[in-house]
Protein backbone atom coordinates (compact mmCIF):
# COMPACT_ATOMS: atom_id res chain seq x y z
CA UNK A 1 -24.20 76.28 45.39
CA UNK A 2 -25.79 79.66 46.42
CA UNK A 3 -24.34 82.86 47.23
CA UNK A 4 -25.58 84.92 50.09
CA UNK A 5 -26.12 88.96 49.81
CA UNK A 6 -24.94 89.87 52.78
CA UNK A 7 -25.72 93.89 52.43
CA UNK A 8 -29.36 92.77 51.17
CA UNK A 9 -30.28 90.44 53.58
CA UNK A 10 -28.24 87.16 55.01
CA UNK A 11 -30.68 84.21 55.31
CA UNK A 12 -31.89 84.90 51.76
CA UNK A 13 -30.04 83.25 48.14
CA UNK A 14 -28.54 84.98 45.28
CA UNK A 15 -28.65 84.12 42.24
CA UNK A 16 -26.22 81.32 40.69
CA UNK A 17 -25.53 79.33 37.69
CA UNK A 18 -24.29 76.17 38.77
CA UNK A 19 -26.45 72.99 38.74
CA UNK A 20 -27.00 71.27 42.27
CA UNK A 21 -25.04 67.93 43.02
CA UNK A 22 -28.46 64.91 42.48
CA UNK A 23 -27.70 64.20 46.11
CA UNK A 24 -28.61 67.69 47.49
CA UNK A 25 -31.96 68.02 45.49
CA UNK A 26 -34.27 66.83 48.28
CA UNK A 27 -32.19 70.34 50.72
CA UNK A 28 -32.83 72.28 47.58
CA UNK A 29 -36.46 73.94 49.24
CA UNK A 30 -35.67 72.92 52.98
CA UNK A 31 -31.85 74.15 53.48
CA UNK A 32 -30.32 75.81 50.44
CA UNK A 33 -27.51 76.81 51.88
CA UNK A 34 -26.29 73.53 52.35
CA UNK A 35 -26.83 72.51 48.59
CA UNK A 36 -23.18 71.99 47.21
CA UNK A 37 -23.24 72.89 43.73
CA UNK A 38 -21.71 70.53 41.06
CA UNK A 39 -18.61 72.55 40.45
CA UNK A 40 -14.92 71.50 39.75
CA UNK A 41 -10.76 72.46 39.94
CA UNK A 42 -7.88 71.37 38.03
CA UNK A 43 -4.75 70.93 39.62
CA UNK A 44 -1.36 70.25 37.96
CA UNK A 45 1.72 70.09 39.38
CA UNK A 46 -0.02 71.29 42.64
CA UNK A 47 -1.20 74.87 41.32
CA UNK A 48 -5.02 75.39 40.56
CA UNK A 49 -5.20 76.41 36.85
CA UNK A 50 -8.56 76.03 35.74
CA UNK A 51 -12.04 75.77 37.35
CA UNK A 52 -15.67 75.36 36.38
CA UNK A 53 -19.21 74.34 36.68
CA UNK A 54 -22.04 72.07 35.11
CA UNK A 55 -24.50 74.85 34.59
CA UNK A 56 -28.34 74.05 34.51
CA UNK A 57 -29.31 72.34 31.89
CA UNK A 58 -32.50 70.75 33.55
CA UNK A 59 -35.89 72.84 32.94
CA UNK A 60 -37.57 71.16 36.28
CA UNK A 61 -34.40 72.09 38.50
CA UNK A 62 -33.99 75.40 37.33
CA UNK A 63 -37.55 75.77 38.06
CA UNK A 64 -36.93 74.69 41.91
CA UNK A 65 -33.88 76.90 41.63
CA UNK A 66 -35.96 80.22 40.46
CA UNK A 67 -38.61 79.42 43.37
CA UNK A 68 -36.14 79.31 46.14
CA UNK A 69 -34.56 82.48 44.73
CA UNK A 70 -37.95 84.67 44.57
């Protein structure tokens, strides 16, 4: 789900837009980087066309999410 800034500094989250998958909430504070983000590809005929994710749309998550970015 998060990016990583590797000229700023590597251990610490960029921003993102993509909601977290409900399973990774409780790694959301403890282990962002392992947070997979709920985020999707469609594939036809074996080529990706399109891709996409469910943005936050959850005040409370969001909230979590601007913590573990400051």
């Amino acid at each position: 789900m998060f990016e990583f800034d590797e000229k700023e500094n590597v251990s610490r989250p960029c921003t993102t837009l993509h909601s977290p998958r409900e399973e990774d909430l409780e790694k959301l504070e403890t282990d962002p980087g392992a947070v997979m983000a709920r985020a999707y590809d469609l594939v036809l005929e074996r080529l990706g066309d399109r891709g996409g994710s469910i943005r936050i749309h959850r005040q409370d998550i969001q909230s979590r999410v601007f913590k573990v970015l400051a």
